[in-house]
Structure formats: structure tokens, C-alpha cells
C-alpha atoms as a PDB file:
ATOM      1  CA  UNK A   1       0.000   0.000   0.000  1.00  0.00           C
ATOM      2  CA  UNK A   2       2.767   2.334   0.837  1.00  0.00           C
ATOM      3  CA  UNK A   3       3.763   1.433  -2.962  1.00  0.00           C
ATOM      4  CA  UNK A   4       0.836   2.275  -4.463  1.00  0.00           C
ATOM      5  CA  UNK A   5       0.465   5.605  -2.510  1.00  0.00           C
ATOM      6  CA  UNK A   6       3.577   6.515  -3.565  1.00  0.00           C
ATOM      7  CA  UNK A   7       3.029   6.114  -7.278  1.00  0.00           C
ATOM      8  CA  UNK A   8       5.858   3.512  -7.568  1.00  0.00           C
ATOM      9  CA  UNK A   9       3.479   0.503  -8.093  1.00  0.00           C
ATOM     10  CA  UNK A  10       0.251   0.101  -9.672  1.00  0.00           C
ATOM     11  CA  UNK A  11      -2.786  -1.468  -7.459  1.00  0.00           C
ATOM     12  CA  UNK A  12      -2.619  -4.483  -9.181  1.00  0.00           C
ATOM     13  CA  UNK A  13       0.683  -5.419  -9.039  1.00  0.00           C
ATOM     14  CA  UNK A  14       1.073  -4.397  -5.510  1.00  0.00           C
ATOM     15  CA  UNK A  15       0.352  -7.644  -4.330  1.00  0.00           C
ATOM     16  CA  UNK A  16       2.388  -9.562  -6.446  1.00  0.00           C
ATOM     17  CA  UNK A  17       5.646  -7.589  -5.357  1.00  0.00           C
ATOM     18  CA  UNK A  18       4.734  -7.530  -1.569  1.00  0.00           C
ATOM     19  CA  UNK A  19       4.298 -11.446  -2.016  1.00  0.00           C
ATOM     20  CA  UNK A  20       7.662 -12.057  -3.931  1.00  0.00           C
ATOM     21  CA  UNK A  21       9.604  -9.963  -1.301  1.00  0.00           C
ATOM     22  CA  UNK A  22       7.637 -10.936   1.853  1.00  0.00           C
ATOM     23  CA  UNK A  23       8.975 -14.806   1.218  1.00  0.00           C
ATOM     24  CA  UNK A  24      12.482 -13.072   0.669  1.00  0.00           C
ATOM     25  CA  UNK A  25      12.166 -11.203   4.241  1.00  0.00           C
ATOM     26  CA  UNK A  26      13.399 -13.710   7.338  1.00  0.00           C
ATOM     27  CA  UNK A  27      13.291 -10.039   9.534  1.00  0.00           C
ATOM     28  CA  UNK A  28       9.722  -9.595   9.034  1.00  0.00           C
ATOM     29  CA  UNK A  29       8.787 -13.238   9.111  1.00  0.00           C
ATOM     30  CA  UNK A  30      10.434 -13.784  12.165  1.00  0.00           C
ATOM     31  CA  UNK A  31       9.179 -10.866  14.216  1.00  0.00           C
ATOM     32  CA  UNK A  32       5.549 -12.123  12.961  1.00  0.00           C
ATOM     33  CA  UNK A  33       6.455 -15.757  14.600  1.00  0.00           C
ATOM     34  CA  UNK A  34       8.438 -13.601  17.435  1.00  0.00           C
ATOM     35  CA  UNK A  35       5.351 -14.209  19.674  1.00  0.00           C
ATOM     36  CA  UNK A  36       4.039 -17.220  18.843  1.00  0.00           C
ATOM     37  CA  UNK A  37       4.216 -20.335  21.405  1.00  0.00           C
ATOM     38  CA  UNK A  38       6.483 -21.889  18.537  1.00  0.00           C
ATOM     39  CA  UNK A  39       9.729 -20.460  18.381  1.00  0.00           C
ATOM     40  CA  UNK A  40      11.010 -23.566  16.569  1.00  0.00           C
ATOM     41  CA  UNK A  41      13.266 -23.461  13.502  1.00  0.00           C
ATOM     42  CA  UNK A  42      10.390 -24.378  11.129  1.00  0.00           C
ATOM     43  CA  UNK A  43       8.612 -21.581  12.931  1.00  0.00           C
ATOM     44  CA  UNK A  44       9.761 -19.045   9.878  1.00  0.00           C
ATOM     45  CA  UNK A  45       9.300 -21.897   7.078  1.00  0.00           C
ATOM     46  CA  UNK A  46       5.802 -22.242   8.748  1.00  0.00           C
ATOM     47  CA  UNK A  47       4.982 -18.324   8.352  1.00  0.00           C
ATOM     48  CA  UNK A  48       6.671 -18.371   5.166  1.00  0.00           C
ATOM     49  CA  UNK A  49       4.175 -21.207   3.947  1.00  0.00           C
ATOM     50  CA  UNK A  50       1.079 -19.761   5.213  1.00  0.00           C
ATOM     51  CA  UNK A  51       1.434 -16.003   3.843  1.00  0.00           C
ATOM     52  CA  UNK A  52       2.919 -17.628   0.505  1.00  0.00           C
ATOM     53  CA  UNK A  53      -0.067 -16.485  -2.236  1.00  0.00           C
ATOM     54  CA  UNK A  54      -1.073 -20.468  -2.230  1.00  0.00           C
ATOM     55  CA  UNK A  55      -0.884 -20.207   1.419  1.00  0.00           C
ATOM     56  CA  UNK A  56      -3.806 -20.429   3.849  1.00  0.00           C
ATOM     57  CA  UNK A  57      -3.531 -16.848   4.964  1.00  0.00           C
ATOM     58  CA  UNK A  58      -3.253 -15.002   1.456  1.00  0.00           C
ATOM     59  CA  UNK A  59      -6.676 -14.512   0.880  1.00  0.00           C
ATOM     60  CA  UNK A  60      -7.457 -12.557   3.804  1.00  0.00           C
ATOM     61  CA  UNK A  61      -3.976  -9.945   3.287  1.00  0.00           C
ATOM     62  CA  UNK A  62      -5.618 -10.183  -0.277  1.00  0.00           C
ATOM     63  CA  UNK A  63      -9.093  -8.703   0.704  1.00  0.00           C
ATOM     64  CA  UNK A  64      -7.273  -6.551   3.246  1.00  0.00           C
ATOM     65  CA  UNK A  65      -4.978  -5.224   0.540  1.00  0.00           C
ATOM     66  CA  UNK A  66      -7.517  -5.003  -2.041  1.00  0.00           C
ATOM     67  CA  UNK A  67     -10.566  -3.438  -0.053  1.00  0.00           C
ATOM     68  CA  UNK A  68      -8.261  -0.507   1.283  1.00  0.00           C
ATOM     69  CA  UNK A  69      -7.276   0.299  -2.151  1.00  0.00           C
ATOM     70  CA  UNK A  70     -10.689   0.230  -3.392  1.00  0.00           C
ATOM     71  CA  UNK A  71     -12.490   2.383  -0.322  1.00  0.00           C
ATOM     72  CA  UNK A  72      -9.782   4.562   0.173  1.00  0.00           C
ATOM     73  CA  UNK A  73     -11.690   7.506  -0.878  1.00  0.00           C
ATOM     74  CA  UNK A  74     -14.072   6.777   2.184  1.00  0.00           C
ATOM     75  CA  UNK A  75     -11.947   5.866   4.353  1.00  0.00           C
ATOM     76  CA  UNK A  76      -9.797   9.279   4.149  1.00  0.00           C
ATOM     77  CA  UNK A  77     -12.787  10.990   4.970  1.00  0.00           C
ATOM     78  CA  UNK A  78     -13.621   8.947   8.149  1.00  0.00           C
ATOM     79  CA  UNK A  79      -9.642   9.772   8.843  1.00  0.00           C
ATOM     80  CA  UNK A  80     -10.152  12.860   8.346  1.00  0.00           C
ATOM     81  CA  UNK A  81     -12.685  13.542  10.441  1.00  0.00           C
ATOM     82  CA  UNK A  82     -10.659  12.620  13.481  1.00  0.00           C
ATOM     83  CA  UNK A  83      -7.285  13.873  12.327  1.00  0.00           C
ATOM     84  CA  UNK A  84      -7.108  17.206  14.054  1.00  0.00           C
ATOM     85  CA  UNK A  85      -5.026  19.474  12.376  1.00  0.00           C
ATOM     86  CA  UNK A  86      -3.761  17.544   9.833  1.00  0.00           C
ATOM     87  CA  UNK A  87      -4.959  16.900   6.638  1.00  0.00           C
ATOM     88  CA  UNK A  88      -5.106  12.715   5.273  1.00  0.00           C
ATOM     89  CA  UNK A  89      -2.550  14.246   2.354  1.00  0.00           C
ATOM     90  CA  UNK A  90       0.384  16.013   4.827  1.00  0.00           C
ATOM     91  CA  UNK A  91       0.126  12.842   7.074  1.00  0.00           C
ATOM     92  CA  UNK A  92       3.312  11.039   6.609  1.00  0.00           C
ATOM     93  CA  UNK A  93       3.209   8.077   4.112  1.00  0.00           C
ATOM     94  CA  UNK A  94       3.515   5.729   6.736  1.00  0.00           C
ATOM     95  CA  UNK A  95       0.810   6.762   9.622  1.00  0.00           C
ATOM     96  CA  UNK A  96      -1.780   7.034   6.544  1.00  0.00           C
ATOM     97  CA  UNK A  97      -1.542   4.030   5.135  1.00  0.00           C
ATOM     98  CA  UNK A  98      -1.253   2.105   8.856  1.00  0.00           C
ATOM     99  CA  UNK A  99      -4.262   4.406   9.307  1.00  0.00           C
ATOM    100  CA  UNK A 100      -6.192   3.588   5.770  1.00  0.00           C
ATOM    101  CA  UNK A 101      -5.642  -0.297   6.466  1.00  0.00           C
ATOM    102  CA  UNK A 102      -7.139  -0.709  10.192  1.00  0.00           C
ATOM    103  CA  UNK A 103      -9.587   1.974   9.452  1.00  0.00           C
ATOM    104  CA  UNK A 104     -10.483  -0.256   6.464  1.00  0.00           C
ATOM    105  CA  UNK A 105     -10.473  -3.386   9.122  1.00  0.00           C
ATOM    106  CA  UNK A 106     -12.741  -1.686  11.588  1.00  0.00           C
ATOM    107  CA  UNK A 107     -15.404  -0.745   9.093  1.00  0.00           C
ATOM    108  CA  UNK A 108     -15.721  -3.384   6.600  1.00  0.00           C
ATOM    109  CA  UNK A 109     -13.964  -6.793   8.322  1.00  0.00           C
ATOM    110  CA  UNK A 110     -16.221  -7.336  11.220  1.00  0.00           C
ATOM    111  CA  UNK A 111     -15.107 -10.218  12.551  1.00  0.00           C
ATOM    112  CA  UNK A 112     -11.308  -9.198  12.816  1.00  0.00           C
ATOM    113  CA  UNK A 113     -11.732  -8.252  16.911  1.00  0.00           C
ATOM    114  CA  UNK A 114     -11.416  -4.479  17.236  1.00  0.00           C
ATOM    115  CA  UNK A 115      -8.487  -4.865  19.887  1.00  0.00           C
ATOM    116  CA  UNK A 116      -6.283  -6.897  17.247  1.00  0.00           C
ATOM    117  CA  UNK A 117      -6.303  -3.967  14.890  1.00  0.00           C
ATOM    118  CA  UNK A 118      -5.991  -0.876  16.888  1.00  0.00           C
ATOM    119  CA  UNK A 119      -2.775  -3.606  18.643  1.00  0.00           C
ATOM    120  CA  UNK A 120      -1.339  -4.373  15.355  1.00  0.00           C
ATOM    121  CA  UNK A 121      -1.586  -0.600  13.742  1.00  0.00           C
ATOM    122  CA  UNK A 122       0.249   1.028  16.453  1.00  0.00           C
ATOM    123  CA  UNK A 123       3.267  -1.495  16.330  1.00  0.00           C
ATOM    124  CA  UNK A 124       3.715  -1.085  12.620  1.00  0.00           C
ATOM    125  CA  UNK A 125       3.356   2.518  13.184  1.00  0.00           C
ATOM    126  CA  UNK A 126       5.741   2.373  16.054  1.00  0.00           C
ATOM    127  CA  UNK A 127       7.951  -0.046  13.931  1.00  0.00           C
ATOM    128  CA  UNK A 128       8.224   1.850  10.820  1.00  0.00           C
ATOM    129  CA  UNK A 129       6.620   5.144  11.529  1.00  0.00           C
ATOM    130  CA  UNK A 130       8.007   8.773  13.504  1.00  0.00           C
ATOM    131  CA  UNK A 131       8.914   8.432  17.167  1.00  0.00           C
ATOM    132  CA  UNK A 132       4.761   9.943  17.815  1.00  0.00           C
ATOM    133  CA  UNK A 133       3.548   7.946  15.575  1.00  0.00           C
ATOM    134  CA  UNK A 134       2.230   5.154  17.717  1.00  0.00           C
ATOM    135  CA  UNK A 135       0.186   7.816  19.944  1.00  0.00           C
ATOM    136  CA  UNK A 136      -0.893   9.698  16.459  1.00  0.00           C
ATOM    137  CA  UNK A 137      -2.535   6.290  15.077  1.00  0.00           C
ATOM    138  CA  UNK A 138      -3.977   5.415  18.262  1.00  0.00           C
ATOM    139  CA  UNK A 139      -6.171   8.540  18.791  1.00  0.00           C
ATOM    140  CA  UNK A 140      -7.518   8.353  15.518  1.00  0.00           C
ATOM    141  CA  UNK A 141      -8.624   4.923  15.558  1.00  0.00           C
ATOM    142  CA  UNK A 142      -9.923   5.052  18.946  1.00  0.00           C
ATOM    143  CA  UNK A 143     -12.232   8.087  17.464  1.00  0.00           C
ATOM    144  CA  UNK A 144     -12.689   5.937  14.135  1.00  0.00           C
ATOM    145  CA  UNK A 145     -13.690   2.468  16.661  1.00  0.00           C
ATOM    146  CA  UNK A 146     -16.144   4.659  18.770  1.00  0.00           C
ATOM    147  CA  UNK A 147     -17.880   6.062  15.952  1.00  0.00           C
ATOM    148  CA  UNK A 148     -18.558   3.333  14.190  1.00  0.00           C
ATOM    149  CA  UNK A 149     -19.354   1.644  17.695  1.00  0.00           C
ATOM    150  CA  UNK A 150     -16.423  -1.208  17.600  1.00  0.00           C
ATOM    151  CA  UNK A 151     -15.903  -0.545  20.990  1.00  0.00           C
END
């Protein structure tokens, strides 16, 4: 998504490239087995296996991937509304797209628990994002989960 936002990949092949290097990443696969009860060797192979685009898991990163993309339009606006101060478009690219995907999650994936998402946005925004970026994408998605009544 950060890709796509950033003109360097079109929509459609975005998911293609984040597949190819995703199986290429042991950082990123690791810290998503980091807290699982497993820690075995085949704990990485496992991950590997069940985000590959035949895996299990691809179909939901898939609809996650693809619904953003496609709503984004709405779902700057319900940003918006709860960005004080800062306009969706001067937000870095980072804390909007963090902010596009688990506002995307919270109004259009139901059954993805709201705790999960707000949990998993502000370590990616933490992780990748500005030193206040953790505290910036948790206020607006705790306005974004009250309004649409997620909590």
C-alpha cells in the first residue's frame, strides 16, 4: 500500500511484489512468529508457507490489501474527520496508510476483533513510523472504533 500511494506501483501489481519480497524477508517473518508459542526453527518456514499467495492466509492480506485500495476515498474521509489538524494528504506516508488499512479493518472486516487492529496498527506505526507515531494512530482509531461503535 505504501507502494501504491507513492506512485511507484500500480494497485494491481502491488500484491504480487509484496508477495515475492515478503517470502524473501526472514526479519519480518520472524518478528511475525516472534510471539508465537512456537519459536522452533520451522517456525519461519511455517509463516513463510502460510502467507505464501497459495498459502492459507493469502486470501485474507488479499481482501485486506484489495478493499483498502478500493475504499480509500471513504476511508480518508472517516480519517479525516478525526485527524485534528492535519490533513489525510500532509500525514506522513507511513501513519496514513497504517491508518487507511485498520480503518479499512474496523469498518468493513467485522469479525477481525477491534483490539487486534488498533494492537497491530500502532506497532507497525511504532515499527516503521516517527517516534509519535504510535500515539498519532492510536487517537484516531480510537475516534474511528467509537464512531462506528467497535468498541
Amino acid at each position: 500500500m505504501f507502494a501504491v500511494d507513492a506512485a511507484e506501483v500500480p494497485p494491481e501489481e502491488a500484491l504480487t511484489l509484496f508477495a515475492a519480497h515478503l517470502r524473501d524477508d526472514d526479519e519480518v517473518l520472524q518478528s511475525l512468529v516472534a510471539t508465537a508459542e512456537d519459536g522452533s526453527p520451522g517456525a519461519v518456514d511455517h509463516a513463510r508457507a502460510l502467507l505464501d499467495p497459495e498459502g492459507s492466509h493469502w486470501r485474507f492480506v488479499e481482501r485486506l490489501v484489495e478493499g483498502t485500495i478500493s475504499h480509500r476515498a471513504a476511508i480518508d474521509t472517516l480519517i479525516g474527520r478525526y485527524s485534528l489538524n492535519w490533513k489525510v494528504t500532509r500525514m506522513s506516508r507511513v501513519d496514513r496508510n497504517v491508518l487507511r488499512l485498520a480503518a479499512y479493518e474496523l469498518a468493513f472486516e467485522g469479525e477481525v476483533p477491534v483490539k487486534a487492529t488498533l494492537n497491530e496498527a500502532i506497532e507497525l506505526a511504532k515499527r516503521y513510523g516517527a517516534e509519535d507515531s504510535g500515539k498519532f494512530v492510536n487517537g484516531i482509531l480510537d475516534r474511528i472504533a467509537q464512531e462506528l461503535e467497535r468498541v
